[in-house]
N, C-alpha and C. Protein backbone atom coordinates (compact mmCIF):
# COMPACT_ATOMS: atom_id res chain seq x y z
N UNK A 1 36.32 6.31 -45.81
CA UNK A 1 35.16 5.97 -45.02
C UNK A 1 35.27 4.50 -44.63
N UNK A 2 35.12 4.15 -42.72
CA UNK A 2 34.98 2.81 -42.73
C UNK A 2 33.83 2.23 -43.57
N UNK A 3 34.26 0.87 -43.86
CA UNK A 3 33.21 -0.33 -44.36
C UNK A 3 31.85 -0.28 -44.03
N UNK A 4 32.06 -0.25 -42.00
CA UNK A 4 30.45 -0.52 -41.53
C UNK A 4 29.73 1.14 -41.60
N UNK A 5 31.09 2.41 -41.80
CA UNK A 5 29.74 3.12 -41.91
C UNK A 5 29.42 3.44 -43.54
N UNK A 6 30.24 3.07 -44.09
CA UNK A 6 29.24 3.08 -45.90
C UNK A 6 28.51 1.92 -45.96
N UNK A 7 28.69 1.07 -45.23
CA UNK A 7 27.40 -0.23 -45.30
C UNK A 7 26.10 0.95 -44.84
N UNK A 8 26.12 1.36 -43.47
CA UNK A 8 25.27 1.62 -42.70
C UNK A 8 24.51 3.23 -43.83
N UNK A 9 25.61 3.86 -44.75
CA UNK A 9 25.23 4.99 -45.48
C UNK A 9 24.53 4.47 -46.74
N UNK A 10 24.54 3.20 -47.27
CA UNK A 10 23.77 2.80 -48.48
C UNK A 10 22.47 2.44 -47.94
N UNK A 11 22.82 2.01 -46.79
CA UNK A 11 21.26 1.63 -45.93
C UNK A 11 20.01 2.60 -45.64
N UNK A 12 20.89 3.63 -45.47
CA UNK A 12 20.15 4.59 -45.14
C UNK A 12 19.73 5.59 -46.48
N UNK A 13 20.73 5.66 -47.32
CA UNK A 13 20.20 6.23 -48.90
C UNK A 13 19.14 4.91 -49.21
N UNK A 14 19.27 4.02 -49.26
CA UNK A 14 18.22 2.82 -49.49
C UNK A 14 17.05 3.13 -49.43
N UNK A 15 16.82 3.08 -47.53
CA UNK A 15 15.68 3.47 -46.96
C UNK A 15 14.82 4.89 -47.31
N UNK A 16 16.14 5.83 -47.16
CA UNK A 16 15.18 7.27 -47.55
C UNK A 16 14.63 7.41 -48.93
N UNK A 17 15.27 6.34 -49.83
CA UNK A 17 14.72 6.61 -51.30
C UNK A 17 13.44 6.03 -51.22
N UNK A 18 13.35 4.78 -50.62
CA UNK A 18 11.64 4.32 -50.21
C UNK A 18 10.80 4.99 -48.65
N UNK A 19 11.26 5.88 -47.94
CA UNK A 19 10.77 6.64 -47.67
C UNK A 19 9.58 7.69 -48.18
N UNK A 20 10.83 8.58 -49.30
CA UNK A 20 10.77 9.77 -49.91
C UNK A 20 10.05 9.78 -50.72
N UNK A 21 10.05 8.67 -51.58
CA UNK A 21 9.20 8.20 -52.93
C UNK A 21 8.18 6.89 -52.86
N UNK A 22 7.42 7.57 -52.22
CA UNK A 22 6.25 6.28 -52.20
C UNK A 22 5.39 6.10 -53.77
N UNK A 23 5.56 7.61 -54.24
CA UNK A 23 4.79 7.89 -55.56
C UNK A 23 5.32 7.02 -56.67
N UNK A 24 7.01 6.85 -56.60
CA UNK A 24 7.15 6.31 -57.62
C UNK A 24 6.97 4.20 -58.00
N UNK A 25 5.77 4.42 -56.84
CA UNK A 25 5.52 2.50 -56.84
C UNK A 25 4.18 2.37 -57.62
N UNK A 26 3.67 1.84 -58.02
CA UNK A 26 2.30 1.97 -58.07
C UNK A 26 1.84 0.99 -56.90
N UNK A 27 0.04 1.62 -56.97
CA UNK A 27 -0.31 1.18 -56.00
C UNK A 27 -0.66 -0.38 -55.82
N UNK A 28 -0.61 -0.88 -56.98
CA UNK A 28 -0.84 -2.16 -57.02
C UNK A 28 0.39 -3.21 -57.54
N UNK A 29 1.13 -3.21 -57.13
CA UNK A 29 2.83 -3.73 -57.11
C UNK A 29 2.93 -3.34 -55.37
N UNK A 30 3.38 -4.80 -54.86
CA UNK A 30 3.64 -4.94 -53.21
C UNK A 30 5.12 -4.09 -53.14
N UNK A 31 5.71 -3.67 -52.08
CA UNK A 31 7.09 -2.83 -52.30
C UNK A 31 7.68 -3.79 -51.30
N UNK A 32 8.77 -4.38 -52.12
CA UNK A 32 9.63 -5.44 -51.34
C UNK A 32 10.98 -4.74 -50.53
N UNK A 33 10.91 -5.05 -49.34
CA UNK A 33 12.03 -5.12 -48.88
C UNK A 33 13.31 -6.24 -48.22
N UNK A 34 14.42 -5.69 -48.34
CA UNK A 34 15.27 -6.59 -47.76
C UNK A 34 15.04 -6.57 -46.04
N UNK A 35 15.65 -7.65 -45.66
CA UNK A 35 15.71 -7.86 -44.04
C UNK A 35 16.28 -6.59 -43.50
N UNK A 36 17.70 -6.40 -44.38
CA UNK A 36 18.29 -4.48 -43.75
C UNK A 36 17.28 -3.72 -44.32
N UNK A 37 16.82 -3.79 -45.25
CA UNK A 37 15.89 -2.07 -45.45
C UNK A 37 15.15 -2.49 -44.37
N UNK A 38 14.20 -3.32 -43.76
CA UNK A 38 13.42 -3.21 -43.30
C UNK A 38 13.39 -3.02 -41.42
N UNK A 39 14.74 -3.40 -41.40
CA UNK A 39 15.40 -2.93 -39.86
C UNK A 39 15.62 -1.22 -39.54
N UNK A 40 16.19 -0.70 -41.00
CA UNK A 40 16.36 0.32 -41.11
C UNK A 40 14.97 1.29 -41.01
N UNK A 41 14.00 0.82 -41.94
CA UNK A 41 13.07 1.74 -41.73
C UNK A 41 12.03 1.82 -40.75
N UNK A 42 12.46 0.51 -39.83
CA UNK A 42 11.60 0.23 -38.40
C UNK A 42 12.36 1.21 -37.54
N UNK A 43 13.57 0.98 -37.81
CA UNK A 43 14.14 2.10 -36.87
C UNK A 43 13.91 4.07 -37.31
N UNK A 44 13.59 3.66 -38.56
CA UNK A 44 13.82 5.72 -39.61
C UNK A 44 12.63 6.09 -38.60
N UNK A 45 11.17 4.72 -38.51
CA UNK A 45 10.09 5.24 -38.24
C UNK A 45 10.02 5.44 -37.00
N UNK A 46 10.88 4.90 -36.09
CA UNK A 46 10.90 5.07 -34.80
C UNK A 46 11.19 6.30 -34.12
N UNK A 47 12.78 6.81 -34.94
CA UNK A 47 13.04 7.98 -34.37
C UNK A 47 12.30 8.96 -34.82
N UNK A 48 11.16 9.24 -35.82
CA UNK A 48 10.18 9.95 -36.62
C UNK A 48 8.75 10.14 -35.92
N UNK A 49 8.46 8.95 -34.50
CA UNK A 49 7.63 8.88 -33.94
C UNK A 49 6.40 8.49 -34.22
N UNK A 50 6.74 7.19 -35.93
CA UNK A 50 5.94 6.72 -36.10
C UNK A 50 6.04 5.59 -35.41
N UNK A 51 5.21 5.10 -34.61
CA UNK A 51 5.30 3.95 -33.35
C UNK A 51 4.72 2.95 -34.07
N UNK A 52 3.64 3.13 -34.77
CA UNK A 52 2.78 1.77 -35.55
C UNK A 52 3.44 1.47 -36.40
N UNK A 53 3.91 1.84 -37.47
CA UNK A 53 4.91 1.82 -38.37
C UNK A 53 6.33 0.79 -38.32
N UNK A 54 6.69 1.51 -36.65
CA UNK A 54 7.52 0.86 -36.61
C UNK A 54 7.73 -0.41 -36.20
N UNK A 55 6.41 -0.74 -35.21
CA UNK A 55 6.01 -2.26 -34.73
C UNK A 55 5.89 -3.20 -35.73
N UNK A 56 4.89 -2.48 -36.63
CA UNK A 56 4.64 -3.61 -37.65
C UNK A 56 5.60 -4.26 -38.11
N UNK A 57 6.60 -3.00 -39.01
CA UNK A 57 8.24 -3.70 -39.26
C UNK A 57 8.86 -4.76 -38.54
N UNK A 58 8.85 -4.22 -36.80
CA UNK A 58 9.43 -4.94 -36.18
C UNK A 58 8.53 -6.31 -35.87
N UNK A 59 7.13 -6.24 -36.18
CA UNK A 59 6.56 -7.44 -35.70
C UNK A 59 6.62 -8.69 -36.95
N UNK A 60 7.20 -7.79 -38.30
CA UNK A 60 7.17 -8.78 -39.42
C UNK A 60 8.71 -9.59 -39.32
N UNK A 61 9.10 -8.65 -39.43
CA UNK A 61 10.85 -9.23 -39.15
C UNK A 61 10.94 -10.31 -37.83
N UNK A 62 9.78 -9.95 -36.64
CA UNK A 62 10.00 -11.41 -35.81
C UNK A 62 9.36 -12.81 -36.29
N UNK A 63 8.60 -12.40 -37.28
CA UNK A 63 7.81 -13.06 -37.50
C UNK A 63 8.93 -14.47 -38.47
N UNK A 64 10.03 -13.89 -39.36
CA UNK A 64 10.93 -13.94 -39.85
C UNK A 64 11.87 -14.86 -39.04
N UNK A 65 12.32 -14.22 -37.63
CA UNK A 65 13.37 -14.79 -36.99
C UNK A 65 13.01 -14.30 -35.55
N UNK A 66 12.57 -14.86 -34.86
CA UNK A 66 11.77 -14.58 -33.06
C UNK A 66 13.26 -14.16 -32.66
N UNK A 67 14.26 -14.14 -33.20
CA UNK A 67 15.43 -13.31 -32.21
C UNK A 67 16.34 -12.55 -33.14
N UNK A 68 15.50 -12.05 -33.91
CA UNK A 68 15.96 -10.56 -34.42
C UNK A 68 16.43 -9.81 -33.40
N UNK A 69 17.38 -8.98 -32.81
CA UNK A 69 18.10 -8.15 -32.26
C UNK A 69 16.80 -7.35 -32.51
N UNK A 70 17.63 -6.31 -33.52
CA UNK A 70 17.10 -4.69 -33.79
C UNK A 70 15.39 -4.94 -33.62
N UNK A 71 14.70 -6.00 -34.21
CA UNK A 71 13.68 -6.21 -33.95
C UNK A 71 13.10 -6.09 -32.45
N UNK A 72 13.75 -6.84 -31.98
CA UNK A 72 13.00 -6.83 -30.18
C UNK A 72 13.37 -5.84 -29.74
N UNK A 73 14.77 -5.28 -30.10
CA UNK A 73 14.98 -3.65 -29.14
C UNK A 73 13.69 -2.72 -29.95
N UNK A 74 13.20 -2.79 -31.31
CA UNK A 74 12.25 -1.81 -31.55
C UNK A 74 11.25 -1.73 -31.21
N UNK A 75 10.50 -3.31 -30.75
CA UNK A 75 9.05 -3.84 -30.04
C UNK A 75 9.39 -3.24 -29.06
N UNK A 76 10.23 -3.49 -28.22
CA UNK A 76 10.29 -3.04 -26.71
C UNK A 76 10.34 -1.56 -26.77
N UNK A 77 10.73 -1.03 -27.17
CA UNK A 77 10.85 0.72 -27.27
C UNK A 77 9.77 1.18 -27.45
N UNK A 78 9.22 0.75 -28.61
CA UNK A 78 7.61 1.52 -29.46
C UNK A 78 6.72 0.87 -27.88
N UNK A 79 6.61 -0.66 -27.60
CA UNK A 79 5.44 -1.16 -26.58
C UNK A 79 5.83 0.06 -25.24
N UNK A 80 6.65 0.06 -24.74
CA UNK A 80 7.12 1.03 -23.71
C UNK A 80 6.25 2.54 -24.14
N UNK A 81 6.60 3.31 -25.09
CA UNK A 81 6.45 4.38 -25.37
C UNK A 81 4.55 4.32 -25.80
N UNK A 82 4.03 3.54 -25.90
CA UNK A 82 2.67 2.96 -25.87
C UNK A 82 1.78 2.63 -24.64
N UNK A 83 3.01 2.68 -23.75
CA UNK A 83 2.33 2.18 -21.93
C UNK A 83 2.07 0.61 -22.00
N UNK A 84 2.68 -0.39 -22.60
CA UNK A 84 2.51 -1.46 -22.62
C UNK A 84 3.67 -1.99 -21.85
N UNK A 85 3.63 -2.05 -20.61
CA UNK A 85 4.93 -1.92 -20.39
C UNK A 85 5.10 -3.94 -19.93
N UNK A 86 4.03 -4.53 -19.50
CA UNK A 86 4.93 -6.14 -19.79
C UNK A 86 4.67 -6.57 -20.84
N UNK A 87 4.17 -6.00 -22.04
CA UNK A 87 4.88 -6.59 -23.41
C UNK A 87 6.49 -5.69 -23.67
N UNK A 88 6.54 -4.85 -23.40
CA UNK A 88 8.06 -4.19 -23.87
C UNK A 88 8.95 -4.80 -22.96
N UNK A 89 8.79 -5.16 -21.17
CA UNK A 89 9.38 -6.27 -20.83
C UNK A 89 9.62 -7.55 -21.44
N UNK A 90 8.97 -8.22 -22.02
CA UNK A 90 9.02 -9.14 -22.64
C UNK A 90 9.44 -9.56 -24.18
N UNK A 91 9.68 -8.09 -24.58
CA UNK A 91 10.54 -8.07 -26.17
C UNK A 91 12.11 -8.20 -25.16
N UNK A 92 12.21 -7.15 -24.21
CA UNK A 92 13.42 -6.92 -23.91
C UNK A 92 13.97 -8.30 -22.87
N UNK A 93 13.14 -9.10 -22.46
CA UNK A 93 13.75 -9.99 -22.13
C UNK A 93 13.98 -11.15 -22.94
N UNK A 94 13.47 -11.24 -23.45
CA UNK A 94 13.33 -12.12 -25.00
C UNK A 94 14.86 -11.77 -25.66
N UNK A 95 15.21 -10.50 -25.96
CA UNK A 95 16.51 -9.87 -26.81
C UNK A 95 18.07 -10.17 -25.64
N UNK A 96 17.04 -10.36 -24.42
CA UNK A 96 18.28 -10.57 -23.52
C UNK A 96 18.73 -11.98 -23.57
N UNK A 97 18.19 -13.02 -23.67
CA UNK A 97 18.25 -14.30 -23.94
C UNK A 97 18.88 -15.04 -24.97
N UNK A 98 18.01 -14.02 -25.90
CA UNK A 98 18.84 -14.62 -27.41
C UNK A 98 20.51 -13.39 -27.19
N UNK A 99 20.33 -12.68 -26.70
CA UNK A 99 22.04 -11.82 -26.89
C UNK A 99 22.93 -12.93 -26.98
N UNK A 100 23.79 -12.18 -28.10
CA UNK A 100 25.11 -13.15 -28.66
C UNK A 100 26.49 -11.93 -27.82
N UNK A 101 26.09 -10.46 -27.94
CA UNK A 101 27.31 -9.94 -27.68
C UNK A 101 26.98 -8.64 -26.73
N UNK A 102 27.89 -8.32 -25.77
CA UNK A 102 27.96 -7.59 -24.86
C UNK A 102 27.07 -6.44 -24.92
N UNK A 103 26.96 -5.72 -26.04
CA UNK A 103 26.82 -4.68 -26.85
C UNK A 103 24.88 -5.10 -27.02
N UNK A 104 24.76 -6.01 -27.29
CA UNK A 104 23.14 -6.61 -27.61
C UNK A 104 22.76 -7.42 -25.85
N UNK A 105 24.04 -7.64 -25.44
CA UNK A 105 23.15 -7.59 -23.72
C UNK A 105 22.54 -6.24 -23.12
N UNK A 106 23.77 -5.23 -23.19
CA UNK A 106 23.71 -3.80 -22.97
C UNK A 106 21.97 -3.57 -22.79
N UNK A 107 22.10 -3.59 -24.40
CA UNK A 107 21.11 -2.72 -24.60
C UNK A 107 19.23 -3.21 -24.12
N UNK A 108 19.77 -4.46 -23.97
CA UNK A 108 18.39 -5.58 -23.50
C UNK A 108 17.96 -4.96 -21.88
N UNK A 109 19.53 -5.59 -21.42
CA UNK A 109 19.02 -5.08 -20.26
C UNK A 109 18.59 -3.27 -19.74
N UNK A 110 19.07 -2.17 -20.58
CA UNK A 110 18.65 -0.85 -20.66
C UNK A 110 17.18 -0.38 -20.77
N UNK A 111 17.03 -1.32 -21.84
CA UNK A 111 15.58 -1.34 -22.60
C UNK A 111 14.60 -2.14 -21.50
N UNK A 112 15.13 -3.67 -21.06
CA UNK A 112 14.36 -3.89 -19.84
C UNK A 112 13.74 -2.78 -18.48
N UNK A 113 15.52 -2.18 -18.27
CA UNK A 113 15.37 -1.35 -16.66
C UNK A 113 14.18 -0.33 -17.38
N UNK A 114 14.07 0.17 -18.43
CA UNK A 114 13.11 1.10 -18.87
C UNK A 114 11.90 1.34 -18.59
N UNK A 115 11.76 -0.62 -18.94
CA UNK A 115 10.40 -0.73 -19.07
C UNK A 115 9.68 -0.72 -18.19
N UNK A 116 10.64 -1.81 -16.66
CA UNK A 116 10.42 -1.53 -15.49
C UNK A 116 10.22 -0.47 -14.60
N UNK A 117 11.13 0.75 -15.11
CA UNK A 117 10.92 1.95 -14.27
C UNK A 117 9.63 2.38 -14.83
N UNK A 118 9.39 2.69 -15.77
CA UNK A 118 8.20 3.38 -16.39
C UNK A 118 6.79 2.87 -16.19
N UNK A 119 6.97 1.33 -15.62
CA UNK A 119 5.81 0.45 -14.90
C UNK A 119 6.05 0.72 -13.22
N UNK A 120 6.93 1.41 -13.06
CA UNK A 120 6.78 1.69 -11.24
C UNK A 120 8.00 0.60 -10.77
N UNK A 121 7.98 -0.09 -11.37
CA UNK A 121 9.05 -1.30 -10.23
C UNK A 121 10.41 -1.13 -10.79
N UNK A 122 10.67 0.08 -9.67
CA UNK A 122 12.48 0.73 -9.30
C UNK A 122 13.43 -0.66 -9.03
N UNK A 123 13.13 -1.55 -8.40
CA UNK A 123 13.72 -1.94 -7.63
C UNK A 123 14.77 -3.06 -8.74
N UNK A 124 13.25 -3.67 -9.25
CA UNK A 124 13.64 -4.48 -10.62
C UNK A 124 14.63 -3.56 -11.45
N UNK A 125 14.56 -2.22 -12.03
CA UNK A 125 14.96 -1.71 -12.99
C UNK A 125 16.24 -1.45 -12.10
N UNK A 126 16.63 -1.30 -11.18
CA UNK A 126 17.95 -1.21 -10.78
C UNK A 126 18.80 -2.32 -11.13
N UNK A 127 18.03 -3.52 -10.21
CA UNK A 127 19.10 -4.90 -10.80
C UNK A 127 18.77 -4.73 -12.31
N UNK A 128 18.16 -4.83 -13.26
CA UNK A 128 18.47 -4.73 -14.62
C UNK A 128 19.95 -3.64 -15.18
N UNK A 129 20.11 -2.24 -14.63
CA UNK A 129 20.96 -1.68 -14.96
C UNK A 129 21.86 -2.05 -14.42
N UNK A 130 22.14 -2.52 -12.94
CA UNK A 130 23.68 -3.13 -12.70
C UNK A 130 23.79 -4.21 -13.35
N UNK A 131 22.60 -5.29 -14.50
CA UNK A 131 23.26 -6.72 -15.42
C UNK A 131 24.16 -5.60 -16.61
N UNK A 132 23.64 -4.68 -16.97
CA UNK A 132 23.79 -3.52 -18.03
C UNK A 132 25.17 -2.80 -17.69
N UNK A 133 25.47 -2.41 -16.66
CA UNK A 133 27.24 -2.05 -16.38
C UNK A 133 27.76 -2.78 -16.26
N UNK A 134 27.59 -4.37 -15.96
CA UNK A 134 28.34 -5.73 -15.99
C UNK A 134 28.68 -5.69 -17.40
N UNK A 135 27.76 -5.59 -18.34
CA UNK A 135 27.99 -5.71 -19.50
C UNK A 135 28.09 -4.58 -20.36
N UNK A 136 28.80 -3.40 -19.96
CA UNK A 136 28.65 -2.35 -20.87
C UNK A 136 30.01 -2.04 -21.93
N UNK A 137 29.71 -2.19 -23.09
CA UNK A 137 30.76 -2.35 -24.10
C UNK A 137 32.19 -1.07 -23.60
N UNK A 138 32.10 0.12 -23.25
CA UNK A 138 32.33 1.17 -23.21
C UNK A 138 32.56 1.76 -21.68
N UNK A 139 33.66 2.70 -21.58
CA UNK A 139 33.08 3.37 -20.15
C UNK A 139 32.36 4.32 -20.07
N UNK A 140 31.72 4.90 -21.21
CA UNK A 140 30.90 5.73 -21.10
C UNK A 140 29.92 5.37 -21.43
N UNK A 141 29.75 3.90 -21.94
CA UNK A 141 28.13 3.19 -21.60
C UNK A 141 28.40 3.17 -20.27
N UNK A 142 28.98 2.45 -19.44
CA UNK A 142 28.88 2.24 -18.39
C UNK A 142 28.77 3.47 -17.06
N UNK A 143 29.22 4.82 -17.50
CA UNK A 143 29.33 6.01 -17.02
C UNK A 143 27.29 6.33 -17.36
N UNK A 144 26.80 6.73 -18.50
CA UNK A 144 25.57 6.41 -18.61
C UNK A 144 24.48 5.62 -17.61
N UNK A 145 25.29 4.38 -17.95
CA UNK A 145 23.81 3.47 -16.72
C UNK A 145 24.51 4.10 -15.48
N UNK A 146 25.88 4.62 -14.82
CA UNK A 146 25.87 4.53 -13.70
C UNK A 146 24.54 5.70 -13.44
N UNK A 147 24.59 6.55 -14.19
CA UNK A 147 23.58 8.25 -14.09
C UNK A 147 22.50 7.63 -14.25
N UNK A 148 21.73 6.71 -14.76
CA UNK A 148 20.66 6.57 -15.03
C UNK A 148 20.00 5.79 -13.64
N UNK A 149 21.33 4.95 -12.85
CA UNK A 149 20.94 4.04 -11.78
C UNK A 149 20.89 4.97 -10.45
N UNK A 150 22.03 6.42 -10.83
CA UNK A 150 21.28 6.75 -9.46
C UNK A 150 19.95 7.64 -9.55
N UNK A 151 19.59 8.21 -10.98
CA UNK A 151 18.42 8.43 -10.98
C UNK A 151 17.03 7.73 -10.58
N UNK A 152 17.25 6.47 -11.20
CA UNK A 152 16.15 5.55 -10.43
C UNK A 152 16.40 5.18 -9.26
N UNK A 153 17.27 4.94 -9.07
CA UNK A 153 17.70 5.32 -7.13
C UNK A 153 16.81 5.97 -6.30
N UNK A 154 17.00 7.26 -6.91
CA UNK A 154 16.09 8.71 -6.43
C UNK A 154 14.71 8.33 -6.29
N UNK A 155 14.06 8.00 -7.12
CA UNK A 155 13.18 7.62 -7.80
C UNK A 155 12.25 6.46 -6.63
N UNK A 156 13.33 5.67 -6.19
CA UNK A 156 12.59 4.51 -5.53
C UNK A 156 12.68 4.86 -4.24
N UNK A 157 11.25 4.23 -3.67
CA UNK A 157 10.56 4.57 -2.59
C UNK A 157 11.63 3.50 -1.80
N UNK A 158 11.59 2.72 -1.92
CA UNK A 158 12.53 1.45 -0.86
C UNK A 158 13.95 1.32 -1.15
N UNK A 159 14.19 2.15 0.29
CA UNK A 159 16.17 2.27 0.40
C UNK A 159 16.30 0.96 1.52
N UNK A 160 17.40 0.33 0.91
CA UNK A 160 18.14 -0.89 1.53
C UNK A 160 19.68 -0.56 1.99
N UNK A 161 19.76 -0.78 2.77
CA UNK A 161 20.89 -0.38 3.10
C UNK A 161 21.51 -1.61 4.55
N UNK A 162 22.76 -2.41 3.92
CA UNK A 162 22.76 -3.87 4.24
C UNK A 162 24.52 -3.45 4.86
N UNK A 163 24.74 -3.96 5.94
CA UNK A 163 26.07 -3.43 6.86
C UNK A 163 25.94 -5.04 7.38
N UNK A 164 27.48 -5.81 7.18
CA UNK A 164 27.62 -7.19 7.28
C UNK A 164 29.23 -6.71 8.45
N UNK A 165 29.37 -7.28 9.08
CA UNK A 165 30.34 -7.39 10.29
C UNK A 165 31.27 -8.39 10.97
């Protein structure tokens, strides 16, 4: 087994054991977590569709370090999926700023075009997905945003179409 995925498999036995067993804390003892459990279970709660759950996590951990990665991609996801859509702009442009690597631009700008499409403004969320195939780790990230860009394509009311001579 690689390194990062038995890192990523203790993380996740970690998390599900404080998941699974809330019983075995008492109620009056705080339940500490590490910076990874607590990325981890912002994210367990996310894909679980606990949205509050998972903000909070993510709003403690910024609270921690204002350019937490996993943090701002989880604000921006849960605020999006909430209809908040210029605060989830604003986690995701925030995560785009602080990005250190291709892979954490990617996903800023994805999470941006998101937020934008889902607030109506195609036009924005297009240039966000072509910063997102500029920077896509993969060709099948980049195969991805291309499908996703001509979907919002579709999508947008204002076709440009520019012929230079």
């Amino acid at each position: 087994m690689k390194p990062l995925k038995r890192h990523f498999l203790a993380l996740a036995i970690g998390a599900a054991t404080i998941v699974a067993a809330p019983a075995a804390f008492s109620q009056d003892e705080p339940i500490r977590l590490s910076v990874e459990q607590m990325r981890l279970a912002a994210d367990l709660n996310l894909r679980n569709g606990q949205n509050g759950v998972a903000l909070t996590l993510a709003d403690a951990l910024l609270k921690r370090d204002p350019h937490d990665m996993a943090a701002l991609f989880i604000r921006s996801h849960v605020l999006r999926a909430q209809a908040e859509y210029s605060a989830a702009q604003q986690a995701a442009r925030t995560a785009w700023q602080a990005a250190q690597s291709d892979t954490d631009k990617y996903t800023a700008a994805v999470l941006m075009a998101q937020a934008l499409s889902s607030d109506g403004k195609r036009t924005r969320a297009q240039f966000w997905l072509r910063r997102a195939a500029q920077v896509a780790p993969t060709p099948a990230h980049a195969a991805r945003v291309a499908q996703d860009f001509g979907h919002v394509r579709q999508q947008n009311p204002w076709q440009t179409h520019l012929s230079f001579t």
